[in-house]
N, C-alpha and C. Protein backbone atom coordinates (compact mmCIF):
# COMPACT_ATOMS: atom_id res chain seq x y z
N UNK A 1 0.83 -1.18 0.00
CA UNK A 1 0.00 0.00 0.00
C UNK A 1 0.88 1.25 0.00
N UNK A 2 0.72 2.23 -1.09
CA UNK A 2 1.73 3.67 -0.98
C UNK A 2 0.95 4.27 -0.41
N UNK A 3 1.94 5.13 0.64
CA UNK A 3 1.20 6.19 1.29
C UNK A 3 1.53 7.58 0.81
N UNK A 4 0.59 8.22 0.34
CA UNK A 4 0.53 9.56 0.00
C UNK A 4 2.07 10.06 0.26
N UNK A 5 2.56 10.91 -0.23
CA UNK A 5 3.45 12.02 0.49
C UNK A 5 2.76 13.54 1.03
N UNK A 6 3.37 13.92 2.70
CA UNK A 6 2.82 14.59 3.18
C UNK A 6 3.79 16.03 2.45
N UNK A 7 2.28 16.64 2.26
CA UNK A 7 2.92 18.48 1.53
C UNK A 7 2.03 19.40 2.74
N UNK A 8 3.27 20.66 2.77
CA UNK A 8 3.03 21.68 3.28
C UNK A 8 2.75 23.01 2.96
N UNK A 9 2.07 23.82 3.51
CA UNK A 9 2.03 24.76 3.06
C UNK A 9 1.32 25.84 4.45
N UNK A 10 1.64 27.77 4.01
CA UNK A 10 1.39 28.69 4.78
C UNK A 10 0.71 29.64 4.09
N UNK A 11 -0.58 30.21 5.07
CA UNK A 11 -0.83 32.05 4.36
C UNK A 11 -1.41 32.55 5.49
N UNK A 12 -1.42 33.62 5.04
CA UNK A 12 -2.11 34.56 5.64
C UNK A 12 -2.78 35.90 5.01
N UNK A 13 -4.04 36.24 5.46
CA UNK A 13 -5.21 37.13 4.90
C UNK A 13 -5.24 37.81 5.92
N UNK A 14 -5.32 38.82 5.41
CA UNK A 14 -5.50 39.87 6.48
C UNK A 14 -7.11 40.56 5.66
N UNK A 15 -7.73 41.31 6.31
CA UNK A 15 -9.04 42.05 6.06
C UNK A 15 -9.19 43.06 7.42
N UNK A 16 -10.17 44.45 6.79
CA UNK A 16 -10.24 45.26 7.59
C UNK A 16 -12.23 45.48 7.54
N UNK A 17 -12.75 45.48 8.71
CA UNK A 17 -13.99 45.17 9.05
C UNK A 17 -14.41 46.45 9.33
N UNK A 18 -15.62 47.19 9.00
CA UNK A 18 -16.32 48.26 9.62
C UNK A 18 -16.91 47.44 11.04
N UNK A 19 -16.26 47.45 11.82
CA UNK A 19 -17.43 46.62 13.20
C UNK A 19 -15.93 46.46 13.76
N UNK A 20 -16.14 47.01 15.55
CA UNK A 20 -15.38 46.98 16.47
C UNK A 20 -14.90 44.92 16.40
N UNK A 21 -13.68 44.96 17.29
CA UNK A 21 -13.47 43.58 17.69
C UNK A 21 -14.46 42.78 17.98
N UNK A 22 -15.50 43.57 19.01
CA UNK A 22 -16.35 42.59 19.91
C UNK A 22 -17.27 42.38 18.71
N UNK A 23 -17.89 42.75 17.66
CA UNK A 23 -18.58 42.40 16.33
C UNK A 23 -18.02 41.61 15.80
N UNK A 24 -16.80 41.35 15.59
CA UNK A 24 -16.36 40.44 14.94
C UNK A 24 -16.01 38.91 15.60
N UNK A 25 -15.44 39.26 16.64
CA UNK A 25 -15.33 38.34 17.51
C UNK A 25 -16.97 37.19 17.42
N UNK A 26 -17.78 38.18 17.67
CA UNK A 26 -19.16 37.85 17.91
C UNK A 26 -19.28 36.54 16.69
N UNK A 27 -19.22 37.17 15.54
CA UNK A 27 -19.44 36.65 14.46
C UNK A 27 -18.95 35.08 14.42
N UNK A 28 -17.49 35.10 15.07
CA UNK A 28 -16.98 33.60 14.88
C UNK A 28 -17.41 32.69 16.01
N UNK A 29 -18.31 33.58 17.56
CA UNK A 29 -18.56 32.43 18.28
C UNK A 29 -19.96 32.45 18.28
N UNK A 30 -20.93 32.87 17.98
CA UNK A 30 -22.36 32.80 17.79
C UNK A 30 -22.70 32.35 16.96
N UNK A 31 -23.31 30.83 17.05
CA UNK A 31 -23.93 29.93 16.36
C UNK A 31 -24.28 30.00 14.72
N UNK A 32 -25.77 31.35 15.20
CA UNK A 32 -26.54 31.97 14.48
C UNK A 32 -25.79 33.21 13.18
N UNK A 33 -24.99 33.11 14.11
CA UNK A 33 -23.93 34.51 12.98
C UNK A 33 -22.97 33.66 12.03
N UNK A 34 -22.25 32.93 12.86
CA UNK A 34 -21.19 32.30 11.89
C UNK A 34 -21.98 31.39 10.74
N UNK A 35 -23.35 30.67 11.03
CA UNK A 35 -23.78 30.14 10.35
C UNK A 35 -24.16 30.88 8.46
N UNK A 36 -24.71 32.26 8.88
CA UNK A 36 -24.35 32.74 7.96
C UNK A 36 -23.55 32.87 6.77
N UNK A 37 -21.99 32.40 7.19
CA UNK A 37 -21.15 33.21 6.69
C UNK A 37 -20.03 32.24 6.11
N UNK A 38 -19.54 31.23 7.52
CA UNK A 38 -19.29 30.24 7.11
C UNK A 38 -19.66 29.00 7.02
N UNK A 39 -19.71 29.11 5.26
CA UNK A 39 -20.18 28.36 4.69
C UNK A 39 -19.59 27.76 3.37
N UNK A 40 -20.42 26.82 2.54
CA UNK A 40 -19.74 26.43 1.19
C UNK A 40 -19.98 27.46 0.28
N UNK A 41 -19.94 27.71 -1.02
CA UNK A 41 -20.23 28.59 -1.85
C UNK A 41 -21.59 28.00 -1.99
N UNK A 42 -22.56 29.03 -1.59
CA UNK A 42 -24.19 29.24 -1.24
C UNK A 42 -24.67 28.44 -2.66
N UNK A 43 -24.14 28.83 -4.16
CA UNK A 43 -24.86 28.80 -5.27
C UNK A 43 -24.40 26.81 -5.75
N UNK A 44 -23.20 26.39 -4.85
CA UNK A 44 -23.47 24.77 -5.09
C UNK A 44 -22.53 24.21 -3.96
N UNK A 45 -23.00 24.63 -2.69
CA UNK A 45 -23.23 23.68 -1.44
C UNK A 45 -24.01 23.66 -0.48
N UNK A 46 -24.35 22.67 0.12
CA UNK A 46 -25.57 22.43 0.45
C UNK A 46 -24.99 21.78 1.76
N UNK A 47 -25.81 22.63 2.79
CA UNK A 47 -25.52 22.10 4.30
C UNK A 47 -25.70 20.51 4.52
N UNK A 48 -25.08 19.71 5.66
CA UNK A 48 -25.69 18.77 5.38
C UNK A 48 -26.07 18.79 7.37
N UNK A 49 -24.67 19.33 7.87
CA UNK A 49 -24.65 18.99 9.32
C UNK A 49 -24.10 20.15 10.10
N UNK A 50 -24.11 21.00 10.89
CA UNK A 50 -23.47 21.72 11.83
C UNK A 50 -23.70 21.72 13.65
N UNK A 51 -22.69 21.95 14.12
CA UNK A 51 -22.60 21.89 15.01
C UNK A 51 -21.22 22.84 15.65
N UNK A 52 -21.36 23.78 16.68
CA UNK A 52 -20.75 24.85 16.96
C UNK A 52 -20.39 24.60 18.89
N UNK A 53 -19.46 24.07 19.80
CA UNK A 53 -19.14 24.17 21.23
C UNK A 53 -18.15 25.65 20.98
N UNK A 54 -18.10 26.70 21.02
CA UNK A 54 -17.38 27.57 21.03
C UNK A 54 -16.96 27.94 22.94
N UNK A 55 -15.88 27.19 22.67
CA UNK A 55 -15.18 27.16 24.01
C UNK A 55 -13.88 26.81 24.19
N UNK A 56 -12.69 26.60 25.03
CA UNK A 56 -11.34 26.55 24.78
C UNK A 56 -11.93 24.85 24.68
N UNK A 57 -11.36 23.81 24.29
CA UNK A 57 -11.45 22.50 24.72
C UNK A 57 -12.85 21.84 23.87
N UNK A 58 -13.69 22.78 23.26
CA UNK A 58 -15.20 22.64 22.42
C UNK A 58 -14.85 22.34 21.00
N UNK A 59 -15.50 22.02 20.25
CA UNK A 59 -15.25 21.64 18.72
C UNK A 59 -16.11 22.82 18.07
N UNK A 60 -16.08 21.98 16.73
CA UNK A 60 -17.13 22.20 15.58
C UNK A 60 -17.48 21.26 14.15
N UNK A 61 -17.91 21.27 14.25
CA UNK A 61 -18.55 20.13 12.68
C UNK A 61 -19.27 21.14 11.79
N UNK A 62 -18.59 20.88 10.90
CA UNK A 62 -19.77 21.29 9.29
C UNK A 62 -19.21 20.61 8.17
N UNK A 63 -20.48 19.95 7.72
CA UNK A 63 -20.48 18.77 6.37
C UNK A 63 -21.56 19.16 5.77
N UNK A 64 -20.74 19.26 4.19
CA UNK A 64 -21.91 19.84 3.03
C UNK A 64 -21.59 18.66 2.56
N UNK A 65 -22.59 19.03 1.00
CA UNK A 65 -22.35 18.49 -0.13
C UNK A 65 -22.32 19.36 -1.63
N UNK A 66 -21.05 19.16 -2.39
CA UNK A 66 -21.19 19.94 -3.48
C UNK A 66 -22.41 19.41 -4.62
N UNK A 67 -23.29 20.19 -4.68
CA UNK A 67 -23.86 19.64 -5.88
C UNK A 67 -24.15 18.22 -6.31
N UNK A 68 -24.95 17.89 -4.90
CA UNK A 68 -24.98 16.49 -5.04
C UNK A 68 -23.51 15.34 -5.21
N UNK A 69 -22.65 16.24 -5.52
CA UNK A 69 -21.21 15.09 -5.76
C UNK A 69 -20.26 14.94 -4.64
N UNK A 70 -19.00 15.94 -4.04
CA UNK A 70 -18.20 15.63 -3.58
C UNK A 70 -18.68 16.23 -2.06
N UNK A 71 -18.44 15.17 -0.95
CA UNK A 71 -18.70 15.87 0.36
C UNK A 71 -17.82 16.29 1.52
N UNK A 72 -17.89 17.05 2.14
CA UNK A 72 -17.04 17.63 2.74
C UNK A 72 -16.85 17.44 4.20
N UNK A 73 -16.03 17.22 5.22
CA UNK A 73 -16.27 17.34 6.30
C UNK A 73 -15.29 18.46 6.87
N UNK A 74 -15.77 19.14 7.36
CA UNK A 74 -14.80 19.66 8.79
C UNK A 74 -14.87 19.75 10.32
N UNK A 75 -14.21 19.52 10.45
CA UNK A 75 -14.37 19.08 12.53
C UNK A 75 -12.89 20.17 12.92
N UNK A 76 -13.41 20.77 13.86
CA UNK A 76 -12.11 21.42 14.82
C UNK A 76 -12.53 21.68 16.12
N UNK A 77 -11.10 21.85 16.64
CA UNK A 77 -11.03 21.93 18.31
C UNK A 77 -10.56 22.98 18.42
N UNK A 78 -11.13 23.68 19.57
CA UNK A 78 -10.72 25.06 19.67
C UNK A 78 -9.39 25.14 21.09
N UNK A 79 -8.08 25.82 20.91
CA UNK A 79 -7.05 25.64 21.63
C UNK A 79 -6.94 26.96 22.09
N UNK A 80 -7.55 28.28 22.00
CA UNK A 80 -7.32 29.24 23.04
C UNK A 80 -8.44 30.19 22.20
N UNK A 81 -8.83 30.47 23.03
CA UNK A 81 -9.83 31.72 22.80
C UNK A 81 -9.82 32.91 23.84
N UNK A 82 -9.42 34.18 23.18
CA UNK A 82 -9.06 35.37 24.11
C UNK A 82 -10.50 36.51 23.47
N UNK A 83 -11.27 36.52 24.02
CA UNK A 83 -11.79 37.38 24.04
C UNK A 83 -12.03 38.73 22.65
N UNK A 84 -12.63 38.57 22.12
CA UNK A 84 -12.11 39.67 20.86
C UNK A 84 -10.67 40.13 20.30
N UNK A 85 -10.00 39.31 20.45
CA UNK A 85 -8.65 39.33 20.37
C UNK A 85 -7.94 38.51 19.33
N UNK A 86 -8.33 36.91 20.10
CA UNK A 86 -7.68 35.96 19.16
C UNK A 86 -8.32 34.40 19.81
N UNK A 87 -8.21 33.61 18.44
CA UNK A 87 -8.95 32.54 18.53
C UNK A 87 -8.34 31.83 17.91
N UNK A 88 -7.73 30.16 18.49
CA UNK A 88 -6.99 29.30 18.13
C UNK A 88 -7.14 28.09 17.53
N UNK A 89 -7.21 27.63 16.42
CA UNK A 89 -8.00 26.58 16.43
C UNK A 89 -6.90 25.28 15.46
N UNK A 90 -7.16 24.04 15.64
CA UNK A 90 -6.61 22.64 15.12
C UNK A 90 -8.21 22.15 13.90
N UNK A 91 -7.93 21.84 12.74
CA UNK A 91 -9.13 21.77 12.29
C UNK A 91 -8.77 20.61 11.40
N UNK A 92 -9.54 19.81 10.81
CA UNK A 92 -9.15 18.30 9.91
C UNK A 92 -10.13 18.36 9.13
N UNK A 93 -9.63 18.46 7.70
CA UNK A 93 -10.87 18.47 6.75
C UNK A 93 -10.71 16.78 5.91
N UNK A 94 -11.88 16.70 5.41
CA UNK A 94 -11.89 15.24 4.73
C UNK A 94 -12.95 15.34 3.52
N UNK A 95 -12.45 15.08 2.63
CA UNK A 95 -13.20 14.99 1.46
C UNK A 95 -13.65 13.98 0.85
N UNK A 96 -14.85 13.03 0.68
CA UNK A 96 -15.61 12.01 -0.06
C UNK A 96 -15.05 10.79 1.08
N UNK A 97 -15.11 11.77 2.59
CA UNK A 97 -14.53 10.37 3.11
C UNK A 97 -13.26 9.79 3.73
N UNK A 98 -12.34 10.76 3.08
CA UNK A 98 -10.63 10.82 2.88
C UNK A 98 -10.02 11.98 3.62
N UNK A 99 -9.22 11.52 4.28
CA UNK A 99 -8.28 12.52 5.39
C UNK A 99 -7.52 13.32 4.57
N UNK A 100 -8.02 14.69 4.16
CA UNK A 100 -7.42 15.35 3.05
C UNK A 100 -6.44 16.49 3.64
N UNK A 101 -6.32 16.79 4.92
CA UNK A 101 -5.46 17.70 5.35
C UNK A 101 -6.00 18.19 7.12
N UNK A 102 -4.59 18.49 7.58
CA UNK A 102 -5.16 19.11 8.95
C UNK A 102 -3.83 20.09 8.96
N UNK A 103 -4.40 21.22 9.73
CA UNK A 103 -4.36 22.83 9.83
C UNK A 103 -4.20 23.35 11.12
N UNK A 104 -3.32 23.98 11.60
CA UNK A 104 -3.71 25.19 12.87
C UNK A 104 -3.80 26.25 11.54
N UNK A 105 -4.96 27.11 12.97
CA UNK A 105 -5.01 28.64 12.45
C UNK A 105 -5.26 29.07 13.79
N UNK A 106 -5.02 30.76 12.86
CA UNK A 106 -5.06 31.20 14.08
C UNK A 106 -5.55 33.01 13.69
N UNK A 107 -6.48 33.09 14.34
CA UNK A 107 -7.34 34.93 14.20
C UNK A 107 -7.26 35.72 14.89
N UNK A 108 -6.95 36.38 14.51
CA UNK A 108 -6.39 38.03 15.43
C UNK A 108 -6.76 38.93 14.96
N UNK A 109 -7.82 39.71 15.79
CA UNK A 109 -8.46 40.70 15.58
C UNK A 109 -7.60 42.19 16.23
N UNK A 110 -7.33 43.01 15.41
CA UNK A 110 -6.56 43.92 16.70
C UNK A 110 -7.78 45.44 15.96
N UNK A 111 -7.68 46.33 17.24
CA UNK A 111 -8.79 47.32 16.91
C UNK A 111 -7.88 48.73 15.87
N UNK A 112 -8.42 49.55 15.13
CA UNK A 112 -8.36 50.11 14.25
C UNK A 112 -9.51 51.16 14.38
N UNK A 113 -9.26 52.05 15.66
CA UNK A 113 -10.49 52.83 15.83
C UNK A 113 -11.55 51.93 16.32
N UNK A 114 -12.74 52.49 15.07
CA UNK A 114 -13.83 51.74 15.33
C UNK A 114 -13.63 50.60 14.40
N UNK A 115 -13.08 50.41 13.70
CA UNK A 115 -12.73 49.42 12.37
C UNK A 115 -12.24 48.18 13.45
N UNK A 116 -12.16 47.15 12.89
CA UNK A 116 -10.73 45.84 13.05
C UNK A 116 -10.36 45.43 12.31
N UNK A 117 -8.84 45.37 12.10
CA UNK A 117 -8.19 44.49 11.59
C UNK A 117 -8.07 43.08 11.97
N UNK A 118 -8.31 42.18 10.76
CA UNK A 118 -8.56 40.46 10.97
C UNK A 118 -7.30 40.39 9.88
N UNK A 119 -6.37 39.49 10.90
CA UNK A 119 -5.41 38.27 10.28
C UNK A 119 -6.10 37.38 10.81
N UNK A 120 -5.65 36.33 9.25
CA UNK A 120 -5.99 34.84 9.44
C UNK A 120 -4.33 34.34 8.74
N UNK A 121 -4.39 33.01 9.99
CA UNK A 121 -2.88 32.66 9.47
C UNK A 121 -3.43 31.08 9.23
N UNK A 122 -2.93 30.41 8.20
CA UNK A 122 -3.39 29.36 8.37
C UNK A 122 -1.65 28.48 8.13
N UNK A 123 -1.50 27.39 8.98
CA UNK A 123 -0.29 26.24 8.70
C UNK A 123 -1.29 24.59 8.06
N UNK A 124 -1.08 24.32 7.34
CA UNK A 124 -1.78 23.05 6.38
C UNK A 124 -1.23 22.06 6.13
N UNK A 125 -1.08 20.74 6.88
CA UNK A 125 -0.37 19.45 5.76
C UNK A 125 -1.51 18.74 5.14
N UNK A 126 -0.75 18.51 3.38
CA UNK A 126 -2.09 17.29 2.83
C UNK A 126 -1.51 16.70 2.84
N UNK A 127 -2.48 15.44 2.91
CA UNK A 127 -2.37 14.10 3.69
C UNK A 127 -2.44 13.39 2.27
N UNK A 128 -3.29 13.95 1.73
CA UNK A 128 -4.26 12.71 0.60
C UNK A 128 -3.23 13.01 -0.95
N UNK A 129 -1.95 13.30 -0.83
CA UNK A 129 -1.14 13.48 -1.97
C UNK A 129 -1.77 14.79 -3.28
N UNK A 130 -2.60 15.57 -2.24
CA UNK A 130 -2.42 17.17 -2.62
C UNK A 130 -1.34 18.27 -2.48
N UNK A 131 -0.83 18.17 -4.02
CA UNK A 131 0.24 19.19 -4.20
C UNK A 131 0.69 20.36 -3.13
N UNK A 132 1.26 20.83 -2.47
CA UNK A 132 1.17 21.90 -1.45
C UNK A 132 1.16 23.34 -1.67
N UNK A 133 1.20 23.60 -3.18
CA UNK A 133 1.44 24.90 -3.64
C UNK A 133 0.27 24.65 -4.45
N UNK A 134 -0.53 24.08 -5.13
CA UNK A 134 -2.06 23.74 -5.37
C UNK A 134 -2.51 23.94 -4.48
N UNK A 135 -3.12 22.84 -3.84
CA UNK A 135 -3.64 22.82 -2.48
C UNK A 135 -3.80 24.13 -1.22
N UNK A 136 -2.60 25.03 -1.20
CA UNK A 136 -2.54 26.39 0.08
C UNK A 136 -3.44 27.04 -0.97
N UNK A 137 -3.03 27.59 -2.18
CA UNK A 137 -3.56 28.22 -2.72
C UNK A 137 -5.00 28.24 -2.92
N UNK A 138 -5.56 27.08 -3.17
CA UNK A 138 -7.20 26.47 -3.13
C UNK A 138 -7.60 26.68 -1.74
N UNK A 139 -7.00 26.49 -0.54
CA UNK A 139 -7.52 26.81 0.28
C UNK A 139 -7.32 28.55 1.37
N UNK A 140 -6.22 29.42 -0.02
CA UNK A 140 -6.70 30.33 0.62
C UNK A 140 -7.41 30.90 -0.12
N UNK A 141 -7.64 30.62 -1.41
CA UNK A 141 -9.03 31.16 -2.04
C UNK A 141 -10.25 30.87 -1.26
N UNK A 142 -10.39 29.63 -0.65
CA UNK A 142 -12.01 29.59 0.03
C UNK A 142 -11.68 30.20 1.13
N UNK A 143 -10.62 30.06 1.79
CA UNK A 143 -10.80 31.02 3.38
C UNK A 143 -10.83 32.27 2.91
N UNK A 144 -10.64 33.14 1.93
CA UNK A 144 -11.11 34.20 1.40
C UNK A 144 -12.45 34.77 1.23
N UNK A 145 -12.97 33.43 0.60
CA UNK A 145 -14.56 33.58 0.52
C UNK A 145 -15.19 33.44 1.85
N UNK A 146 -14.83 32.84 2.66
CA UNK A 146 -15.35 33.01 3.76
C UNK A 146 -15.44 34.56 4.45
N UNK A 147 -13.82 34.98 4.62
CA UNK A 147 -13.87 35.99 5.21
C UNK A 147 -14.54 37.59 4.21
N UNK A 148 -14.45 37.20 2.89
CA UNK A 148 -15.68 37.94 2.12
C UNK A 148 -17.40 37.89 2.36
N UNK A 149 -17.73 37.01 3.04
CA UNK A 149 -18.98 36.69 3.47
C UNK A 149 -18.96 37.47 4.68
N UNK A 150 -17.98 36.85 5.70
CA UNK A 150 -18.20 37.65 6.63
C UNK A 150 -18.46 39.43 6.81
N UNK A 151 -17.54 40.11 5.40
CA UNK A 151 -17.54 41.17 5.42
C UNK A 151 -19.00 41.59 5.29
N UNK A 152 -19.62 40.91 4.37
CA UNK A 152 -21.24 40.83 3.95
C UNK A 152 -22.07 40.99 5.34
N UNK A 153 -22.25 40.23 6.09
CA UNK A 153 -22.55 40.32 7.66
C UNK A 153 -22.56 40.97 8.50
N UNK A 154 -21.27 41.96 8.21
CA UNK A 154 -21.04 42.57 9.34
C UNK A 154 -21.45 44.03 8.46
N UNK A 155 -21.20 43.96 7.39
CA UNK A 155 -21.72 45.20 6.81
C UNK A 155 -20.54 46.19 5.96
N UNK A 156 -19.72 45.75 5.83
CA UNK A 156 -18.39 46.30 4.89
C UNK A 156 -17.27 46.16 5.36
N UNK A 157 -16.38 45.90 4.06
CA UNK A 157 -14.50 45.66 4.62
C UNK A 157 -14.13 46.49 3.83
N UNK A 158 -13.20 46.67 4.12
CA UNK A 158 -11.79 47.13 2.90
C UNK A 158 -10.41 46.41 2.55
């Protein structure tokens, strides 16, 4: 049996939010808010499961499906949460089934007036013999879209 070779990869996004820390903050631990936002691309994925413990030591689950075809899982554990500040998380995604990569990230909100500034840093190994310079890139295009949604939510970025 060959086992995949493990690839690595790093980024980071930064975005600037009209909405203090505690708005934003809000956004990533309230059920009802994050549900919004993060998500699959609205026009071909389709919820299947969520579930949100927003707490140091708490998880999260969300599993779509693309368009009836490829399905998605993600599960993470949350490793420090500071208050409108910063939020730590270990996360394992799996695709059709398959251990396709696991990730720290990590969000830092710092204030900007009334504005915040959001870094997102993400560290990534694929597991499932996804290229690592493919692969970061694909996934900082969707953590993009995410944090473009969020801007939607909260009501404007720059």
């Amino acid at each position: 049996m060959s086992i995949p070779r493990a690839t690595h990869g790093t980024f980071t996004i930064e975005r600037r939010y009209e909405a203090a820390p505690a708005r934003v903050f809000a956004a990533f631990a309230d059920p009802a808010i994050k549900a919004r936002w993060f998500i699959g691309p609205p026009e071909t994925w389709k919820i299947l499961k969520r579930e949100l413990d927003f707490r140091v030591g708490g998880g999260e689950l969300l599993q779509g499906r693309f368009e009836g075809r490829i399905e998605t899982l993600y599960t993470a554990r949350y490793h420090e949460i500071v208050p409108d500040r910063r939020i730590v998380l270990v996360y394992d995604m799996h695709i059709d089934g398959r251990h396709h990569s696991v990730s720290i990230a990590t969000v830092e909100m710092t204030p900007e007036g009334a504005r915040t500034r959001l870094s997102f840093t993400e560290q990534v190994v694929f597991l499932d013999g996804t290229d690592g310079k493919t692969g970061t890139a694909s996934r900082e295009r969707g953590t993009g879209a995410h944090l473009d949604r969020l801007s939607g939510v909260l009501g404007g970025s720059s």
